[in-house]
Protein backbone atom coordinates (compact mmCIF):
# COMPACT_ATOMS: atom_id res chain seq x y z
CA UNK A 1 -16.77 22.21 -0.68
CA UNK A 2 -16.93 25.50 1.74
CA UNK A 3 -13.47 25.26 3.48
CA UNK A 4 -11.92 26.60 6.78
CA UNK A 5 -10.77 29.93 6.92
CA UNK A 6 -7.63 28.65 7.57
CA UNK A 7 -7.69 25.82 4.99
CA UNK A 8 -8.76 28.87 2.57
CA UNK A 9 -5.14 30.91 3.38
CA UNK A 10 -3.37 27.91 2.69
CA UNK A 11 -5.17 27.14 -0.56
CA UNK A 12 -5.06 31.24 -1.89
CA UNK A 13 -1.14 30.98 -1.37
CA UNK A 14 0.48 28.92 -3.88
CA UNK A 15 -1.22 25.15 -2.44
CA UNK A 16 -3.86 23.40 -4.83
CA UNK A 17 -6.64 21.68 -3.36
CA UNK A 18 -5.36 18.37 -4.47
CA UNK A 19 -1.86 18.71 -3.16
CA UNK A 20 -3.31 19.55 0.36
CA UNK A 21 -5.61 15.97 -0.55
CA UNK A 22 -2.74 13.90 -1.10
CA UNK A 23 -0.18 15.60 1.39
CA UNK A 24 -3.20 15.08 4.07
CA UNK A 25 -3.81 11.65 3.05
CA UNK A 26 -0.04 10.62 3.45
CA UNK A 27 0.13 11.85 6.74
CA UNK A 28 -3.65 9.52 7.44
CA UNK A 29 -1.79 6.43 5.71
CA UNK A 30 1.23 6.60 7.85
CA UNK A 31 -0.82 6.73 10.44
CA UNK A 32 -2.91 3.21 9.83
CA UNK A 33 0.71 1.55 8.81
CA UNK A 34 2.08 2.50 12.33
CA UNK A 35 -0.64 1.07 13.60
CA UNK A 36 -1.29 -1.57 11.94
CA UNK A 37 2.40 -2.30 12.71
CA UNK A 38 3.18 -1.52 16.20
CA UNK A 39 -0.18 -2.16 17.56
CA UNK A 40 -1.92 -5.24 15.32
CA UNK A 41 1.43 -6.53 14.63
CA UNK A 42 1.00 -6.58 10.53
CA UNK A 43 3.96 -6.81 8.71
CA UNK A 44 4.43 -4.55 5.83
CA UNK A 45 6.84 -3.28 3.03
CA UNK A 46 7.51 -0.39 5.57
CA UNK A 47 5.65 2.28 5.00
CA UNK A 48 6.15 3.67 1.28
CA UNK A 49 4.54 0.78 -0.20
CA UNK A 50 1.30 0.61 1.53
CA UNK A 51 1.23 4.64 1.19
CA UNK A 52 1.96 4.22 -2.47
CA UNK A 53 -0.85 1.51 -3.22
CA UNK A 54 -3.68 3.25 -1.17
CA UNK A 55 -3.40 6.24 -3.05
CA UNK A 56 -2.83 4.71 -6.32
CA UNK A 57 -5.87 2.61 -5.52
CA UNK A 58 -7.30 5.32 -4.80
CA UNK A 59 -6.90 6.95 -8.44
CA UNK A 60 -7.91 3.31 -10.18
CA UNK A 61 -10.23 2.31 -7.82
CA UNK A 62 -9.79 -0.94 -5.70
CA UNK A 63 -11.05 -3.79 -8.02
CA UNK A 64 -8.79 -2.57 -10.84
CA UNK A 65 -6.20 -1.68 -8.61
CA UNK A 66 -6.29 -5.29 -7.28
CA UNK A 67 -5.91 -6.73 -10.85
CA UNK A 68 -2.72 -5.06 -11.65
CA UNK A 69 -1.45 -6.43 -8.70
CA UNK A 70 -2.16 -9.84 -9.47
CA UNK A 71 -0.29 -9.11 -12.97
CA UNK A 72 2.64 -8.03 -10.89
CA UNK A 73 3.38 -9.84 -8.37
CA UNK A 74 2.40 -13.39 -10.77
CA UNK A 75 4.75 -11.41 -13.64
CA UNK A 76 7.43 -11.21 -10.75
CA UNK A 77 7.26 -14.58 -9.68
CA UNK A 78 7.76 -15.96 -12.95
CA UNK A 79 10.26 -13.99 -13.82
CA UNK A 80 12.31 -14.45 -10.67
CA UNK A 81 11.82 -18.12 -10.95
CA UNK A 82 13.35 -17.95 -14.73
CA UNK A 83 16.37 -15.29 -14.18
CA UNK A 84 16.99 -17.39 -10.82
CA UNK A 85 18.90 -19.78 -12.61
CA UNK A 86 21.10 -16.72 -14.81
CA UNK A 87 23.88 -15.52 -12.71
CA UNK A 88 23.89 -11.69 -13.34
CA UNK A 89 24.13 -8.63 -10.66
CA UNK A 90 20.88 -7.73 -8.79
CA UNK A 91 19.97 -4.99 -10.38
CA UNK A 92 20.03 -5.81 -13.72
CA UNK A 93 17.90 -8.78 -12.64
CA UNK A 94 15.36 -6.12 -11.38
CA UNK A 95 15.90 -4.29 -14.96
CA UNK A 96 14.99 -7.43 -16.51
CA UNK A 97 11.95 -8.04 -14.20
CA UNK A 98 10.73 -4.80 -14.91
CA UNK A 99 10.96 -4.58 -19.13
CA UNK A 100 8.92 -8.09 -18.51
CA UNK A 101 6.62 -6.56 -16.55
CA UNK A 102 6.01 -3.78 -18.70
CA UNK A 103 5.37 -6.48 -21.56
CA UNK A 104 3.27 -8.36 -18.72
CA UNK A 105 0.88 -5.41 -18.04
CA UNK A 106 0.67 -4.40 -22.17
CA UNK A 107 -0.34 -7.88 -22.64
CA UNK A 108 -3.34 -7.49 -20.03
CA UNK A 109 -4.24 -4.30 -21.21
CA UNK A 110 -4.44 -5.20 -24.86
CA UNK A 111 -7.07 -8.56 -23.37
CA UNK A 112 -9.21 -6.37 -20.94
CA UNK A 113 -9.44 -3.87 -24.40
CA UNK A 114 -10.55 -6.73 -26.53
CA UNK A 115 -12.57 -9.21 -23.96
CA UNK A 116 -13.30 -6.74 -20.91
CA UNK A 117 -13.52 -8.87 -18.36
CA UNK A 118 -15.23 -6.51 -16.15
CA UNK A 119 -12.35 -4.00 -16.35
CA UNK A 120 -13.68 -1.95 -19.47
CA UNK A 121 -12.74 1.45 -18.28
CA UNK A 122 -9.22 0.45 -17.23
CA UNK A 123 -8.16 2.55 -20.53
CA UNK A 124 -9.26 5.80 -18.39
CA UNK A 125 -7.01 5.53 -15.55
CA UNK A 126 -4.07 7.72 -14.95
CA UNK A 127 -1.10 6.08 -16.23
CA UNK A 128 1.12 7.21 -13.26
CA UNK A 129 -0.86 4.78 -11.30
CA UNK A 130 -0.37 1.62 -12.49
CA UNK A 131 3.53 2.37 -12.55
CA UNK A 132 3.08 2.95 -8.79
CA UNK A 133 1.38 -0.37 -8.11
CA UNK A 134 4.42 -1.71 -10.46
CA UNK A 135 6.72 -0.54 -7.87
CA UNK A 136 5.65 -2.99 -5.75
CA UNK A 137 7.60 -5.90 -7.71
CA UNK A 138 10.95 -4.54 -6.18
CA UNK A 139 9.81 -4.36 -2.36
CA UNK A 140 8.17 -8.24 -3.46
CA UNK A 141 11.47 -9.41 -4.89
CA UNK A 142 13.91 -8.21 -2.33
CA UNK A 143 11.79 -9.94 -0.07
CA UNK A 144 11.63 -13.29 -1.62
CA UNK A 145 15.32 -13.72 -2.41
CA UNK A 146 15.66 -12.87 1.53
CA UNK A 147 13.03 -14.69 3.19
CA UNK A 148 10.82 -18.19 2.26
CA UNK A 149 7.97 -18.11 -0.23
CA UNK A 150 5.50 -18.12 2.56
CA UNK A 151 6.58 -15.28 4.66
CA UNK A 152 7.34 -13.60 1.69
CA UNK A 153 3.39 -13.69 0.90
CA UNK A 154 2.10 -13.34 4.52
CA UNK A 155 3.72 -9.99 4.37
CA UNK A 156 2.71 -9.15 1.04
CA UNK A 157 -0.59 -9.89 2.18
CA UNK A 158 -0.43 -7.55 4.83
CA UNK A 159 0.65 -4.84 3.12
CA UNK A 160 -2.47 -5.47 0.63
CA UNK A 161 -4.84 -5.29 3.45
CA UNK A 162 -3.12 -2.14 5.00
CA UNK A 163 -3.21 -0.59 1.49
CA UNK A 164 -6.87 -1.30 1.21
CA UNK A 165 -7.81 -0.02 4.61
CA UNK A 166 -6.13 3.06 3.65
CA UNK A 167 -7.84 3.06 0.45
CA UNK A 168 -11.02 2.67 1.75
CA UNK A 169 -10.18 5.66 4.44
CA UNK A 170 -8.94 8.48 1.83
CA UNK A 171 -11.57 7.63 -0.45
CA UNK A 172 -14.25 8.88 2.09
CA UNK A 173 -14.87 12.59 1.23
CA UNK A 174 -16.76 12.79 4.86
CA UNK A 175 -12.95 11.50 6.54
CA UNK A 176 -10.70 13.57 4.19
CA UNK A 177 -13.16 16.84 4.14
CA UNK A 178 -13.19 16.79 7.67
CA UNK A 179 -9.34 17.18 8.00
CA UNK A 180 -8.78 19.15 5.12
CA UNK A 181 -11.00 21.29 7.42
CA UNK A 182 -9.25 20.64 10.75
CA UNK A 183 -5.57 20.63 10.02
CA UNK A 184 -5.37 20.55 13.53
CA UNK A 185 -5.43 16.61 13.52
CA UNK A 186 -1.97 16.73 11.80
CA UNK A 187 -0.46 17.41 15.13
CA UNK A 188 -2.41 15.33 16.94
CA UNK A 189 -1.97 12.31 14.27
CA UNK A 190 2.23 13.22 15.62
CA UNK A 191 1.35 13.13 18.79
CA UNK A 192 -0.84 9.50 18.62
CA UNK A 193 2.75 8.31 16.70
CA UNK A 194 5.03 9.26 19.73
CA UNK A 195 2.85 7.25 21.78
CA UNK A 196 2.77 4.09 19.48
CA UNK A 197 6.82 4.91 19.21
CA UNK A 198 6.54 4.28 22.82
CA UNK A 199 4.07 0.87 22.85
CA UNK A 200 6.00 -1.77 24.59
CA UNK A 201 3.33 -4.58 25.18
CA UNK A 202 2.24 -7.49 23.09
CA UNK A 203 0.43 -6.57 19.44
CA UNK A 204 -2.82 -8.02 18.72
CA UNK A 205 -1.30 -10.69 16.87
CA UNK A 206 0.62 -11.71 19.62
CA UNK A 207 -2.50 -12.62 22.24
CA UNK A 208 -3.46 -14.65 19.16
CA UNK A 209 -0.36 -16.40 18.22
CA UNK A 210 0.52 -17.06 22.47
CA UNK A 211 -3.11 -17.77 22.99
CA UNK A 212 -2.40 -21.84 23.70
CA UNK A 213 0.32 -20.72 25.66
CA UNK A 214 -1.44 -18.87 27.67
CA UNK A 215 -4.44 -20.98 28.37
CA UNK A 216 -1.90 -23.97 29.06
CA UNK A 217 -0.62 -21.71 32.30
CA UNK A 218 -4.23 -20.91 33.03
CA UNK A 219 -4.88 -24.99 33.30
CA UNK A 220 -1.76 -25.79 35.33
């Protein structure tokens, strides 16, 4: 890739291509989970778990990214609903939750090596990454022993779709050459965050959710 001359200075003194990538990319992410929050009205596990998925997604690709969540979050659930019933301090209930979910995710690993399922190269994917999506079990757990089961998976959902949007954005080498490029935008991405700081009026979701209210005013 030819870069900027600028973009060249940077890279000559002491910054690797990829850092720039991923340090770029954050700044992209956090971005689409403002938003996604402020202005669509998504509910996420702030903004280091949606950041943390898109670019781990990003290094396993999206349908075996996807799969390790399922082993997660269904690992989690279990396990919550077993150690639910123990009474023990919070985090060594997390400890717990995590040593089964490392079993959990051996377990699938050990089936996708012997049956495939569709998920044959999963053995060439950066370890580093599937602990990342595995990090996701805390920000899933805190939730559900604070909130119901079904807000507890709206939001995860949410943050799945936010993660995937950002997936899908870094993983365009037109979007992410572009800034790399014009570093400029990281400014500017500041600057379109103060604004959305400063949002005040009904999110997207909103105009949906008050949308019988509304028309019931328009019919009186």
């Amino acid at each position: 890739m030819q870069f900027s001359s600028f973009t060249d200075w940077i890279l000559e003194n002491g910054i690797s291509s990829q850092t720039l990538e991923l340090l770029v990319a954050i700044t992209l992410l956090a971005t689409i989970v403002s938003i996604a929050r402020y202005i669509f009205g998504s509910k996420t596990y702030g903004i280091y778990a949606p950041v943390i998925l898109a670019i781990a997604y990003s290094y396993t690709g999206l349908k075996y990214g996807l799969s390790v969540t399922v082993i997660v979050i269904l690992t989690t659930l279990l396990s919550y609903s077993i150690l639910k019933r123990v009474r023990m301090h919070y985090i060594t209930r997390i400890a717990i939750n995590y040593c089964m979910l490392s079993i959990s995710l051996v377990i699938f690993f050990l089936i996708i090596d012997r049956y495939g399922l569709g998920l044959e190269n999963m053995s060439q994917i950066p370890p580093l990454a599937f602990i990342s999506i595995a990090t996701l079990s805390d920000f899933f757990i805190k939730q559900y022993v604070q909130k119901s089961f079904k807000t507890s998976l709206t939001i995860l959902l949410s943050t799945l779709i936010v993660s995937t949007i950002g997936w899908y954005v870094i993983t365009r080498n037109h979007i992410s050459g572009y800034i790399i490029n014009n570093l400029w935008i990281v400014p500017v991405l500041i600057i379109i965050n103060i604004f959305i700081g400063q949002f005040k009026g009904l999110r997207i979701k909103d105009y949906f959710r008050f949308k019988s209210i509304t028309k019931e005013n328009v019919v009186k």
